[in-house]
PDB file of N, CA and C in Angstrom:
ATOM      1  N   UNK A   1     -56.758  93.562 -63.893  1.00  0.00           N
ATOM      2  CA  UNK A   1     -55.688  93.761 -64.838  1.00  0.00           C
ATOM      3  C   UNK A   1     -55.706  92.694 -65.933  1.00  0.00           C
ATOM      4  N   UNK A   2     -55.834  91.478 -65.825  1.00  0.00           N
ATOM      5  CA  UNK A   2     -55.984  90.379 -66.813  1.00  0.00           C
ATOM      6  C   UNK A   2     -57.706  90.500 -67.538  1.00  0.00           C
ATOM      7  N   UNK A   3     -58.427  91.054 -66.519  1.00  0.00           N
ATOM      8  CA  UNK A   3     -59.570  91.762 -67.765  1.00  0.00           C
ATOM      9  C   UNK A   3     -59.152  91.924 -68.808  1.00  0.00           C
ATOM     10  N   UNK A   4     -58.396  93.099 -68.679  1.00  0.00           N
ATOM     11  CA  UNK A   4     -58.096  94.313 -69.780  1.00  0.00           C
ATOM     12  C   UNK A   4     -57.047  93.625 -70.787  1.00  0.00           C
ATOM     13  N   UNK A   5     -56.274  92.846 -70.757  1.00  0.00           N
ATOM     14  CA  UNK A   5     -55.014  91.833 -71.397  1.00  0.00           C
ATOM     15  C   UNK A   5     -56.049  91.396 -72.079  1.00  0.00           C
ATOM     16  N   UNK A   6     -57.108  90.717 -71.405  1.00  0.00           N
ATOM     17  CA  UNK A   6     -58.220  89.840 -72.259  1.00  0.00           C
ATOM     18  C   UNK A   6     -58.945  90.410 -73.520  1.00  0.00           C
ATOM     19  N   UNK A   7     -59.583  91.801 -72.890  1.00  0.00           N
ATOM     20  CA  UNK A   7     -60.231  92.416 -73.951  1.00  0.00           C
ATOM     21  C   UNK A   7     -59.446  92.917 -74.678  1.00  0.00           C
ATOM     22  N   UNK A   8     -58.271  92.987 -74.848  1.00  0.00           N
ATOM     23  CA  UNK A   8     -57.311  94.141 -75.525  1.00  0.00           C
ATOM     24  C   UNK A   8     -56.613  92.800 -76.710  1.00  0.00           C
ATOM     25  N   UNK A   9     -56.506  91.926 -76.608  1.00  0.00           N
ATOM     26  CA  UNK A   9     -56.151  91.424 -76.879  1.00  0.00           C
ATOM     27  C   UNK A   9     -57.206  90.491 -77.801  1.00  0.00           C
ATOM     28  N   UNK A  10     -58.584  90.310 -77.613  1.00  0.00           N
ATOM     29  CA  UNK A  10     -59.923  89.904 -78.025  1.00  0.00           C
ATOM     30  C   UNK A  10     -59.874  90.869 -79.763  1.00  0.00           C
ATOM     31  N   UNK A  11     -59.837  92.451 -78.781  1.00  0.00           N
ATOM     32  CA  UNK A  11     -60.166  93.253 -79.925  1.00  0.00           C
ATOM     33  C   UNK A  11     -59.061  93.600 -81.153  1.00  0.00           C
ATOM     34  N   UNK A  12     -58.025  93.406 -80.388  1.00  0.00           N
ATOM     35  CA  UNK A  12     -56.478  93.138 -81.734  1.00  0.00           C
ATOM     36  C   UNK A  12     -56.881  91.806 -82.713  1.00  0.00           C
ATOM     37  N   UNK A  13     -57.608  90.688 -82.275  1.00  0.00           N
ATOM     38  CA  UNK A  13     -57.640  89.542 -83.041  1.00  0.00           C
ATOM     39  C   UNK A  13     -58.773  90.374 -83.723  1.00  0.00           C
ATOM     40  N   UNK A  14     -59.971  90.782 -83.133  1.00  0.00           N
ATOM     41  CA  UNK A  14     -61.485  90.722 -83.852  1.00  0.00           C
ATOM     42  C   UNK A  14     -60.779  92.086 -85.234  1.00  0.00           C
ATOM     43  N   UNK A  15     -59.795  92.787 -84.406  1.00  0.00           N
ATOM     44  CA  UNK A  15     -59.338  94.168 -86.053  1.00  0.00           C
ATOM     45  C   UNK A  15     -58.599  92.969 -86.920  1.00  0.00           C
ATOM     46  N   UNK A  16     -57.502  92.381 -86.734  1.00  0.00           N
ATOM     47  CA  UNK A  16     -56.911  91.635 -87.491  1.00  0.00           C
ATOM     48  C   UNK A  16     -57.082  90.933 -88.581  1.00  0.00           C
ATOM     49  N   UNK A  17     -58.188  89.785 -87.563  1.00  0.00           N
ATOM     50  CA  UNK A  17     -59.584  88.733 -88.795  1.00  0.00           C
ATOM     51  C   UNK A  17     -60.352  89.447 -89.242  1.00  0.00           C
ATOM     52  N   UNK A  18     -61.161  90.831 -88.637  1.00  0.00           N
ATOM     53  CA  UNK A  18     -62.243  90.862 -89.067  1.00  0.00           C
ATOM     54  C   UNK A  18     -61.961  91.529 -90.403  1.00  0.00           C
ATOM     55  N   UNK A  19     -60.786  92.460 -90.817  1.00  0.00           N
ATOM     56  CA  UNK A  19     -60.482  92.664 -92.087  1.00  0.00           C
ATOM     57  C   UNK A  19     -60.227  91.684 -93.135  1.00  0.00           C
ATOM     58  N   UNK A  20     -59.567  90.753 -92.607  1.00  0.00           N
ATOM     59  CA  UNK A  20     -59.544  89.263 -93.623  1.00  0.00           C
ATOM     60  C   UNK A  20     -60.471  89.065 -94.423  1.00  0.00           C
ATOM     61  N   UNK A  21     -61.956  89.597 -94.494  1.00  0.00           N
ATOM     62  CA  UNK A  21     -62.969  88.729 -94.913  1.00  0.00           C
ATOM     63  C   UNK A  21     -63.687  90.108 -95.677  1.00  0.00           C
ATOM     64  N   UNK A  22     -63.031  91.154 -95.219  1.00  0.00           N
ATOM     65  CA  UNK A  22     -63.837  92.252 -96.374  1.00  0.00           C
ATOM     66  C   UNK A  22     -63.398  91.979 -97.533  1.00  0.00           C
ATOM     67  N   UNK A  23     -64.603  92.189 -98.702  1.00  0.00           N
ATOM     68  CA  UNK A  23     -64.386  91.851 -99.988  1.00  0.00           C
ATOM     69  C   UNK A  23     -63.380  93.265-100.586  1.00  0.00           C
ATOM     70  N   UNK A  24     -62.792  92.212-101.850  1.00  0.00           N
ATOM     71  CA  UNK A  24     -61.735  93.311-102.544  1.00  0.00           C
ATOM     72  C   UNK A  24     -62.692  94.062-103.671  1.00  0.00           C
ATOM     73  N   UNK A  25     -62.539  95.480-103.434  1.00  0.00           N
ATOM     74  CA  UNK A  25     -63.424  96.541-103.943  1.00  0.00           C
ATOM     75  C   UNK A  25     -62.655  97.627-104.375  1.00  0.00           C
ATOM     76  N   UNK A  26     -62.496  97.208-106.784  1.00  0.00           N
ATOM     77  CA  UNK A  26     -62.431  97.960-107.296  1.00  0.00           C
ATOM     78  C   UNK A  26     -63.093  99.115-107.501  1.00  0.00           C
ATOM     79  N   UNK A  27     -62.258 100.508-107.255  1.00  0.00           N
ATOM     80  CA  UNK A  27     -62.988 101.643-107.469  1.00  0.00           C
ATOM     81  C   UNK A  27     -62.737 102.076-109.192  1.00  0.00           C
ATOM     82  N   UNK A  28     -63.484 102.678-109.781  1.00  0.00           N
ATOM     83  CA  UNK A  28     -63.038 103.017-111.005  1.00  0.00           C
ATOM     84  C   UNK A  28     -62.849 104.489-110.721  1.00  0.00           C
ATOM     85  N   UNK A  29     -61.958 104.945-111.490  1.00  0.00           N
ATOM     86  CA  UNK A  29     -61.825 106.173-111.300  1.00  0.00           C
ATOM     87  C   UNK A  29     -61.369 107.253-112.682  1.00  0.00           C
ATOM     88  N   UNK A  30     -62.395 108.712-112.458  1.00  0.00           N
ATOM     89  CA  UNK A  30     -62.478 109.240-113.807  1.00  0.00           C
ATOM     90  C   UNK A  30     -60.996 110.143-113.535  1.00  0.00           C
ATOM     91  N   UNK A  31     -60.360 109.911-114.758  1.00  0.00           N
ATOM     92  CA  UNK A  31     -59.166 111.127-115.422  1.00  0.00           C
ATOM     93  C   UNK A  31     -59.732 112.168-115.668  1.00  0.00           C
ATOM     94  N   UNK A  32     -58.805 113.427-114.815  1.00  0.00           N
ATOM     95  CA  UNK A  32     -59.245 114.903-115.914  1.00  0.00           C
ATOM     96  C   UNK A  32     -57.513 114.819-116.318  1.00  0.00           C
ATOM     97  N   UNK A  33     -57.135 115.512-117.523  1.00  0.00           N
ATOM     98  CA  UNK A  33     -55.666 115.756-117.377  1.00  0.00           C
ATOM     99  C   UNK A  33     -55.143 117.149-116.868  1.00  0.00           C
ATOM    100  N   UNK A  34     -54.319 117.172-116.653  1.00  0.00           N
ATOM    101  CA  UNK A  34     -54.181 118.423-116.062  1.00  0.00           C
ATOM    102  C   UNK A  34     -53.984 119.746-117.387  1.00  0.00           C
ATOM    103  N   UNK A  35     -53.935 119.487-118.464  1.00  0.00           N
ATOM    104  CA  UNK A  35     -54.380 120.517-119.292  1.00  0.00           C
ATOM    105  C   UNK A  35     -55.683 120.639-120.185  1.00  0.00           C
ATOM    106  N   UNK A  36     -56.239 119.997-119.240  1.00  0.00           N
ATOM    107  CA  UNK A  36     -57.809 119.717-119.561  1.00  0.00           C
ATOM    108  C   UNK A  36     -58.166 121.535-119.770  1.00  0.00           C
ATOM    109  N   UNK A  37     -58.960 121.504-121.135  1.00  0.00           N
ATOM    110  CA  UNK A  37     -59.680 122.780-121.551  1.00  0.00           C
ATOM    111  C   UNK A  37     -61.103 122.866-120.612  1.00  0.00           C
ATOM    112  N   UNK A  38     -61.106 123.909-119.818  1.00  0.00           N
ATOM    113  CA  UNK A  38     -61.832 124.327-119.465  1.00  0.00           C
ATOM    114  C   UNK A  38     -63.217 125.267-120.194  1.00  0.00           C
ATOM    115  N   UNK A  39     -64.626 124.345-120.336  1.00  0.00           N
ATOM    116  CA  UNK A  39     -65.845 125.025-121.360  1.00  0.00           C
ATOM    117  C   UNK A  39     -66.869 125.409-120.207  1.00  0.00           C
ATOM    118  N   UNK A  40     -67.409 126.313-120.805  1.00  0.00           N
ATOM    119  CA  UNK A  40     -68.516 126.764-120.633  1.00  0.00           C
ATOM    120  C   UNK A  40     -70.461 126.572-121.228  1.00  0.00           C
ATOM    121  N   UNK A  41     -70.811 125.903-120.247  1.00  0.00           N
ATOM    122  CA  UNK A  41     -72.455 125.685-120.356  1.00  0.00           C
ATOM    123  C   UNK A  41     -73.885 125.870-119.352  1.00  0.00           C
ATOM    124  N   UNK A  42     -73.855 127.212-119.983  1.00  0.00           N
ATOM    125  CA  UNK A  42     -74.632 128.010-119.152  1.00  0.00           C
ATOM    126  C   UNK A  42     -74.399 128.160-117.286  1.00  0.00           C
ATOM    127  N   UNK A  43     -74.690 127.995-116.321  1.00  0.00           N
ATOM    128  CA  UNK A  43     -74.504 127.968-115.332  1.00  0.00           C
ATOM    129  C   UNK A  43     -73.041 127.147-114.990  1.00  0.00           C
ATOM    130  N   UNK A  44     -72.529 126.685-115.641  1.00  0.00           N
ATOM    131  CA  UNK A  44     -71.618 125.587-115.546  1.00  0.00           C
ATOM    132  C   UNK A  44     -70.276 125.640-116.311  1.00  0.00           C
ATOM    133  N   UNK A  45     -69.244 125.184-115.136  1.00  0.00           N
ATOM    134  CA  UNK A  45     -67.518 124.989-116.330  1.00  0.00           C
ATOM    135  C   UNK A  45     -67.555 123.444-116.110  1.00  0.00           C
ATOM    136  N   UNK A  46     -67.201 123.057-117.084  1.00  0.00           N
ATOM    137  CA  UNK A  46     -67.293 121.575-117.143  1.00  0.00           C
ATOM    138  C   UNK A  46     -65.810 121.197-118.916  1.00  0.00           C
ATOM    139  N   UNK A  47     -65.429 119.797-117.948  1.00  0.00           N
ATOM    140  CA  UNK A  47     -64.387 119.677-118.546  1.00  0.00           C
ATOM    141  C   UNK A  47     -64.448 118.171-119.869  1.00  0.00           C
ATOM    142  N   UNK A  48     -63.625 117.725-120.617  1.00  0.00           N
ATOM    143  CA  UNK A  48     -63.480 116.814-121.519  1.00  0.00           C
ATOM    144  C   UNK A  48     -62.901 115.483-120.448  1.00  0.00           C
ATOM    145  N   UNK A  49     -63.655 114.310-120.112  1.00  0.00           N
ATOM    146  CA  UNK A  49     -62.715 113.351-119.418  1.00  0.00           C
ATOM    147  C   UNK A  49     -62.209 112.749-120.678  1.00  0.00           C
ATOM    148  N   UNK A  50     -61.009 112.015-119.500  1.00  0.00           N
ATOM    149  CA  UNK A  50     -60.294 111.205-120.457  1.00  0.00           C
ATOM    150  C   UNK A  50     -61.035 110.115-121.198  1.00  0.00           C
ATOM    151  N   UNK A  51     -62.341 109.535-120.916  1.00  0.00           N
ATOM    152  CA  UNK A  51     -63.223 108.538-121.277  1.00  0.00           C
ATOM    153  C   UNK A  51     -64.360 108.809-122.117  1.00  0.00           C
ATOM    154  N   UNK A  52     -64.015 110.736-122.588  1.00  0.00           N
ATOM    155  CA  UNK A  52     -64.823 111.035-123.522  1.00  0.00           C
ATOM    156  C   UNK A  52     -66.428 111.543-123.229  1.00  0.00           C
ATOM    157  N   UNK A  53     -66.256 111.466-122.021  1.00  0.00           N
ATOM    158  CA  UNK A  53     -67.796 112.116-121.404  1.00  0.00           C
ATOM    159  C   UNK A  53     -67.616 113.219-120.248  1.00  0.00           C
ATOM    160  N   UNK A  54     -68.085 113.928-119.840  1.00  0.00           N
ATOM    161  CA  UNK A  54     -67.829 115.516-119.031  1.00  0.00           C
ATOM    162  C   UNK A  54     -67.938 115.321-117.437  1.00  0.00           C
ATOM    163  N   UNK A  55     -66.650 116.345-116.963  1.00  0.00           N
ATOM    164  CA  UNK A  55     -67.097 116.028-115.955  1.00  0.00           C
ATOM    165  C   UNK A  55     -67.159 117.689-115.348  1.00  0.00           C
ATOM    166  N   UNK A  56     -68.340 118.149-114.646  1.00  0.00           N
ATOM    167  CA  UNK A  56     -68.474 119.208-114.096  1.00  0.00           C
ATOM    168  C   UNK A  56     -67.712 119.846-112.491  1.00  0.00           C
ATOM    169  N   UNK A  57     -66.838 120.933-113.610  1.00  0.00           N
ATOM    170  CA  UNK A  57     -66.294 121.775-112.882  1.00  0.00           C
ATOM    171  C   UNK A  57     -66.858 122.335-111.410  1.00  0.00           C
ATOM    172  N   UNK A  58     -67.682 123.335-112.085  1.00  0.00           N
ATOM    173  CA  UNK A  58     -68.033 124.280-111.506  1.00  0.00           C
ATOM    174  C   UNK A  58     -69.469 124.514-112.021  1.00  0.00           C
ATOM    175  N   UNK A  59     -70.586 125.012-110.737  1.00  0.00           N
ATOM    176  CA  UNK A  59     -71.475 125.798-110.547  1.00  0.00           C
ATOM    177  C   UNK A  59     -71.915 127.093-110.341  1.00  0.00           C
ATOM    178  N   UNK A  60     -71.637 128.284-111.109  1.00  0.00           N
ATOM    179  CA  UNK A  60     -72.112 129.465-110.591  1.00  0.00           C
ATOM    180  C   UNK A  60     -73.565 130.162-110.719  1.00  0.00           C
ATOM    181  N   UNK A  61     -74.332 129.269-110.780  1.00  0.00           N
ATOM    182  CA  UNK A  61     -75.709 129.542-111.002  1.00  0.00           C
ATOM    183  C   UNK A  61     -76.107 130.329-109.178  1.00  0.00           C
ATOM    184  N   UNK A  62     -77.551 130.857-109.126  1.00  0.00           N
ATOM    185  CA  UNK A  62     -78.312 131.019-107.931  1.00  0.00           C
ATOM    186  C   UNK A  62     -79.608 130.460-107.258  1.00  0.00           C
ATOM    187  N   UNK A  63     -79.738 129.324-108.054  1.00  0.00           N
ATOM    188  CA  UNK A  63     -81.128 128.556-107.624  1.00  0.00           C
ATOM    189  C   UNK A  63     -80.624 128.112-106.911  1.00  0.00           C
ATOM    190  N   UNK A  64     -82.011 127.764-105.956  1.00  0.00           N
ATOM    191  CA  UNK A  64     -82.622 126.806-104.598  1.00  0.00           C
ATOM    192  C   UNK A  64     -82.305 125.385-105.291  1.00  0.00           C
ATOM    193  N   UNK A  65     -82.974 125.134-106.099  1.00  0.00           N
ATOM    194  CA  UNK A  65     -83.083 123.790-106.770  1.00  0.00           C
ATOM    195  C   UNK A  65     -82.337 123.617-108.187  1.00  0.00           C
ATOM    196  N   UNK A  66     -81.330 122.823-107.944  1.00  0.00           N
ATOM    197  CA  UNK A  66     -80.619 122.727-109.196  1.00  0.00           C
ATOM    198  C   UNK A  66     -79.988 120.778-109.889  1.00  0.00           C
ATOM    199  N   UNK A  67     -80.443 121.083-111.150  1.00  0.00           N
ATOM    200  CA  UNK A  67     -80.701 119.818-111.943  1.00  0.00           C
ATOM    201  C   UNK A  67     -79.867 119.741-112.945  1.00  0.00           C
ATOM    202  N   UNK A  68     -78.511 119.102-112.257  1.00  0.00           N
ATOM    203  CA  UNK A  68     -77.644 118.654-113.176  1.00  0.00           C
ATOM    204  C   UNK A  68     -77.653 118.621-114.510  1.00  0.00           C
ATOM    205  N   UNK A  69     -77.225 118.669-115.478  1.00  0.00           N
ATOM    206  CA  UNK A  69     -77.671 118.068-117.301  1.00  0.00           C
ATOM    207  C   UNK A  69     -77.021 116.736-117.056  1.00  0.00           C
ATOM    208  N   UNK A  70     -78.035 115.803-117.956  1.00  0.00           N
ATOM    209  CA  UNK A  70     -77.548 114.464-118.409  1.00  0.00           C
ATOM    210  C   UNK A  70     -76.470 114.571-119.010  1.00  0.00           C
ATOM    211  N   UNK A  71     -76.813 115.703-120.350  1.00  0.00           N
ATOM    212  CA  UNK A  71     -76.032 115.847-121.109  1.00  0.00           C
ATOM    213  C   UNK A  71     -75.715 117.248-121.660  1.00  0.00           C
ATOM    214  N   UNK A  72     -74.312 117.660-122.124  1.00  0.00           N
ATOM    215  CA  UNK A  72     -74.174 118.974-122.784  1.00  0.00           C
ATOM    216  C   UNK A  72     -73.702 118.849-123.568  1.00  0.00           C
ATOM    217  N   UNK A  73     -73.999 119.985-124.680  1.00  0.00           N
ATOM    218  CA  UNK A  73     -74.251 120.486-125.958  1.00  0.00           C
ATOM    219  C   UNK A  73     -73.223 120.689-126.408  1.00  0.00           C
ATOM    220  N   UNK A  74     -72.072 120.467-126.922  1.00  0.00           N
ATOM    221  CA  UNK A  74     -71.108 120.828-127.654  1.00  0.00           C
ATOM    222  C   UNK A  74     -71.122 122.219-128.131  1.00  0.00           C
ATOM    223  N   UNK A  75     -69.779 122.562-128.449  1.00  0.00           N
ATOM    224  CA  UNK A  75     -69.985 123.757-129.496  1.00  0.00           C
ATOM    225  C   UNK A  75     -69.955 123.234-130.797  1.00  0.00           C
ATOM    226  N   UNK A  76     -69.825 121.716-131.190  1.00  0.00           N
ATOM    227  CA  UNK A  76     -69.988 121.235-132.489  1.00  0.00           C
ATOM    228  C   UNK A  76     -71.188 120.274-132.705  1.00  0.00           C
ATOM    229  N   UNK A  77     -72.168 120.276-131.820  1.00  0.00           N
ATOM    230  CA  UNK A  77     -73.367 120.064-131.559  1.00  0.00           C
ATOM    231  C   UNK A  77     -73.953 118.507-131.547  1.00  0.00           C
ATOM    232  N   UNK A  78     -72.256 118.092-130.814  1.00  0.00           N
ATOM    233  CA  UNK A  78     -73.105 116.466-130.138  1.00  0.00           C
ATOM    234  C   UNK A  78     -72.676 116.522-128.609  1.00  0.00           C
ATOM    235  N   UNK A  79     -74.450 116.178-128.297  1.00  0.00           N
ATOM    236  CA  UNK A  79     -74.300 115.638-126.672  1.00  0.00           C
ATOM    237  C   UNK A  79     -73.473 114.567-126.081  1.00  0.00           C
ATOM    238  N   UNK A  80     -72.666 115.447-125.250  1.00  0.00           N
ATOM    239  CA  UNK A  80     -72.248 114.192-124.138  1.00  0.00           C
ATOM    240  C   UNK A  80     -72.503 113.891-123.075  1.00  0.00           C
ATOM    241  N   UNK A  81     -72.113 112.949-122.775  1.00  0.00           N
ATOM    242  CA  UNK A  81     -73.092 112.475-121.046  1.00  0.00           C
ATOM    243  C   UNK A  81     -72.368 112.929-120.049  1.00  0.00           C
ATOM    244  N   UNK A  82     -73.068 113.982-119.382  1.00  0.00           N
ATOM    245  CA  UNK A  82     -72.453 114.159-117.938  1.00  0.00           C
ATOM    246  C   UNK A  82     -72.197 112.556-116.851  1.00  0.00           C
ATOM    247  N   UNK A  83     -70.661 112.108-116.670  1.00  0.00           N
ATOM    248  CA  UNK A  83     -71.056 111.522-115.346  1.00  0.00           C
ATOM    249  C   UNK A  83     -69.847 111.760-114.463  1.00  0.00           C
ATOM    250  N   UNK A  84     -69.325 112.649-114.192  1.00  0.00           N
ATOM    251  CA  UNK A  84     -68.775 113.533-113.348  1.00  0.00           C
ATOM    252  C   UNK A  84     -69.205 114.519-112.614  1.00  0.00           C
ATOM    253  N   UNK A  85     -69.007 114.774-111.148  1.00  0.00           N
ATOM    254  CA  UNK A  85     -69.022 115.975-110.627  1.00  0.00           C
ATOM    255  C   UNK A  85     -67.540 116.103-109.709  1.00  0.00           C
ATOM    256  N   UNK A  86     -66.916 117.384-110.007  1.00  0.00           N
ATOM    257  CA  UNK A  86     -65.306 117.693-109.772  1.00  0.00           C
ATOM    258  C   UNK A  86     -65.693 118.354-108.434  1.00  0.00           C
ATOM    259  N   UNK A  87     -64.421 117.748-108.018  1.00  0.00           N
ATOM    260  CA  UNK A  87     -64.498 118.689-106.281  1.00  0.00           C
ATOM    261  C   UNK A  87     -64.800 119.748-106.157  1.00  0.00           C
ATOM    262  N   UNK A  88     -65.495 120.150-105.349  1.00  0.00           N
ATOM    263  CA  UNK A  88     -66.367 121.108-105.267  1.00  0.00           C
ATOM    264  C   UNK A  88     -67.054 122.587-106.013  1.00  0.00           C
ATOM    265  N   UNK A  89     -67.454 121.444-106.660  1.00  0.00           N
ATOM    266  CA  UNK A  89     -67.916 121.882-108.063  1.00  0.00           C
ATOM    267  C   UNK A  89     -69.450 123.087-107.320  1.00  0.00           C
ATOM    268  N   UNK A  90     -69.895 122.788-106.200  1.00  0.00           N
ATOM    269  CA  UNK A  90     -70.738 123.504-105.815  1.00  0.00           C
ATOM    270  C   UNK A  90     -70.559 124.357-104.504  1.00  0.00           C
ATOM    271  N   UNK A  91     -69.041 124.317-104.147  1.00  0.00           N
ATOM    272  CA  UNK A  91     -69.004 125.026-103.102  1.00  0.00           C
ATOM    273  C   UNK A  91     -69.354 126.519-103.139  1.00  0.00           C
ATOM    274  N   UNK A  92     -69.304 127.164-103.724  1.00  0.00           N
ATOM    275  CA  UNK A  92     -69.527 128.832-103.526  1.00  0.00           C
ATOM    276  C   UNK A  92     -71.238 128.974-103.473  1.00  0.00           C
ATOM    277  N   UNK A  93     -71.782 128.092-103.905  1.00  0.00           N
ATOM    278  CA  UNK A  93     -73.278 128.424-103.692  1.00  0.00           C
ATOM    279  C   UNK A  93     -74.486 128.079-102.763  1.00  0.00           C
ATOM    280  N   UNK A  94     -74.063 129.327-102.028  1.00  0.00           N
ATOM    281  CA  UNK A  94     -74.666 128.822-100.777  1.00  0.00           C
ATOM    282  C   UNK A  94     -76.477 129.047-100.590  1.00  0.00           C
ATOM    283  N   UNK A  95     -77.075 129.322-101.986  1.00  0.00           N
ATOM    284  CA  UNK A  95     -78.338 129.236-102.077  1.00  0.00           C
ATOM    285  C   UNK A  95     -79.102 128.016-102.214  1.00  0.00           C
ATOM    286  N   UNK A  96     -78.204 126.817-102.424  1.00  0.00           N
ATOM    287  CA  UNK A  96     -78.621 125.699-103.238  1.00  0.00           C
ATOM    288  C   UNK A  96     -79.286 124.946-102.381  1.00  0.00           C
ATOM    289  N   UNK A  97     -80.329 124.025-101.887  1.00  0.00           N
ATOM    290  CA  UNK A  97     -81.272 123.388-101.086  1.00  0.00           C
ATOM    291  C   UNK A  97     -81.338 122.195-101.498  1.00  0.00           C
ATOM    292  N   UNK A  98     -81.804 121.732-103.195  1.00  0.00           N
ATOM    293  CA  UNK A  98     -81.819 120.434-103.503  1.00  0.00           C
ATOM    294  C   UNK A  98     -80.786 120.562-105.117  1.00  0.00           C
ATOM    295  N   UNK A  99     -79.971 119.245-104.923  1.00  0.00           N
ATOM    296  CA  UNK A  99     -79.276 119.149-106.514  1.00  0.00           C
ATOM    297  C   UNK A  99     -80.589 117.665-106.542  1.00  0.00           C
ATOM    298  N   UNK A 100     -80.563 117.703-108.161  1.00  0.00           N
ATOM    299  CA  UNK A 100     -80.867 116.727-108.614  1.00  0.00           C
ATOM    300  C   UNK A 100     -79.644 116.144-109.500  1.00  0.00           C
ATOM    301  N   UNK A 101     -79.352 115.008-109.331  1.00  0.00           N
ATOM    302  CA  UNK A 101     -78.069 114.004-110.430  1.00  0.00           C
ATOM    303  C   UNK A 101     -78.595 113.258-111.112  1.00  0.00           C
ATOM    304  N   UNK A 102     -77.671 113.687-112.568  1.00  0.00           N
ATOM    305  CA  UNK A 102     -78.763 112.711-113.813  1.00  0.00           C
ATOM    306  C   UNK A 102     -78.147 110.735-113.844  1.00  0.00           C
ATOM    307  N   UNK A 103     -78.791 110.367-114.149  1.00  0.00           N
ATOM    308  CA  UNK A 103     -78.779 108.727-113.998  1.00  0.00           C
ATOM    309  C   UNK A 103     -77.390 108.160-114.097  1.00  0.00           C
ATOM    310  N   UNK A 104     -76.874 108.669-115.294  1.00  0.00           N
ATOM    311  CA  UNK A 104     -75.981 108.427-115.821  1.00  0.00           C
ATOM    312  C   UNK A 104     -74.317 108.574-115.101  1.00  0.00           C
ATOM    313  N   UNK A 105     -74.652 109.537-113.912  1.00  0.00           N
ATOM    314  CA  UNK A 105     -73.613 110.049-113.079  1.00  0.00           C
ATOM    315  C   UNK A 105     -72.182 108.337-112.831  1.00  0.00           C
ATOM    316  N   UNK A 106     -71.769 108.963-112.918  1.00  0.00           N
ATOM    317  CA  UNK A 106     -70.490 107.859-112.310  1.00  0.00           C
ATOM    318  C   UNK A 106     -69.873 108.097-111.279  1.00  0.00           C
ATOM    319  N   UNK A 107     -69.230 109.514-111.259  1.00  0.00           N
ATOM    320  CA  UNK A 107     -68.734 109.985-110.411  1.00  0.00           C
ATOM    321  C   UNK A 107     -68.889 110.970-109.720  1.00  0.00           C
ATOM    322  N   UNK A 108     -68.386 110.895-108.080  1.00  0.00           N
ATOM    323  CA  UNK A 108     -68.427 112.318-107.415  1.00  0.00           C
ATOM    324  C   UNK A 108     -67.352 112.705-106.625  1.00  0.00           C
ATOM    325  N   UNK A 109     -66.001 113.230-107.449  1.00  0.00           N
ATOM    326  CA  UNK A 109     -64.895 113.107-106.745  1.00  0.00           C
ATOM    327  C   UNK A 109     -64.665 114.558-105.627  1.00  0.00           C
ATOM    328  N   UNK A 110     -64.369 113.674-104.413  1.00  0.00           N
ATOM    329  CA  UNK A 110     -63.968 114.702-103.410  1.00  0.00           C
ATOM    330  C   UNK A 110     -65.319 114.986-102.744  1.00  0.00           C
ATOM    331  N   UNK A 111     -65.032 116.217-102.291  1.00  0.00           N
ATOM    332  CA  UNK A 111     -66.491 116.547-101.973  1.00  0.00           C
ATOM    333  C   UNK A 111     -66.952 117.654-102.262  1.00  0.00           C
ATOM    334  N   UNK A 112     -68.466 117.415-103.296  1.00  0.00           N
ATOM    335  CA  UNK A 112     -68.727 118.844-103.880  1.00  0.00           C
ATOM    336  C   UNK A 112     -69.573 119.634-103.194  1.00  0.00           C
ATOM    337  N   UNK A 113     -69.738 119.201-101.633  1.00  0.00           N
ATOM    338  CA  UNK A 113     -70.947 120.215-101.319  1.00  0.00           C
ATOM    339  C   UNK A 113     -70.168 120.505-100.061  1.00  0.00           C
ATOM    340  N   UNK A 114     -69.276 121.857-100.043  1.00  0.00           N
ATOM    341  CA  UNK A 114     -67.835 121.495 -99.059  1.00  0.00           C
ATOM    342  C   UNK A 114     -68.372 122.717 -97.854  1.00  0.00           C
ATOM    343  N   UNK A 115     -69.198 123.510 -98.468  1.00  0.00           N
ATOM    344  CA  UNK A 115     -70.144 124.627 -97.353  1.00  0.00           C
ATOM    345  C   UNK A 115     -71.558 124.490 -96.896  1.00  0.00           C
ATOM    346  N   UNK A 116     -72.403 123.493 -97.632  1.00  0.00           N
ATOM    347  CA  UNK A 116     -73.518 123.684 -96.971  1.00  0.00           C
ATOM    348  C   UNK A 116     -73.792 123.076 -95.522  1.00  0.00           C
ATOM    349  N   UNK A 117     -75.341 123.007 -95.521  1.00  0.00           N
ATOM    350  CA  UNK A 117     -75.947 122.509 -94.096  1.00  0.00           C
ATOM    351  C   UNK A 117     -76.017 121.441 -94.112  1.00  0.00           C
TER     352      UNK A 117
END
């Protein structure tokens, strides 16, 4: 019985301290607003962040292998940098095997791959 007092009591100190010493870890985090215009680019709905670069909606394409854009095309014809991907931006496609993500990515909020294997 004083085992168990021992270890129980070992492992309340080791949770206690051992959090003490994890480092403090800013997350940055991308804005959509909630009347964010929803666009269209090719396989893709992808939205305006608040920081001026896109973050992807949605996937309705049917490839095995699919390769993010760095960047998309405006309808007034300047590129912006994809570095968003929106919650489950790839769930309905259950053909997909490999994504490729372009460099530039920042974010991957939630989880976008919410059906596969």
């Amino acid at each position: 019985m004083n085992k168990k007092k021992i270890v129980a009591g070992l492992l309340s100190l080791t949770l206690v301290f051992g959090g003490a010493i994890l480092p403090n870890v800013v997350v940055d985090n991308a804005v959509i607003s909630s009347s964010a215009e929803v666009l269209t680019f090719g396989d893709y709905e992808y939205t305006m962040l608040e920081d001026g670069t896109i973050g992807i909606i949605k996937y309705y394409g049917s490839e095995t292998e699919v390769e993010v854009p760095s960047q998309i095309k405006c309808y007034d014809g300047t590129e912006i940098n994809v570095t968003a991907i929106c919650a489950n931006a790839f769930s309905d496609s259950d053909s997909i095997e490999i994504i490729t993500l372009p460099e530039k990515l920042k974010y991957i909020m939630v989880i976008p791959l919410t059906h596969h294997k």
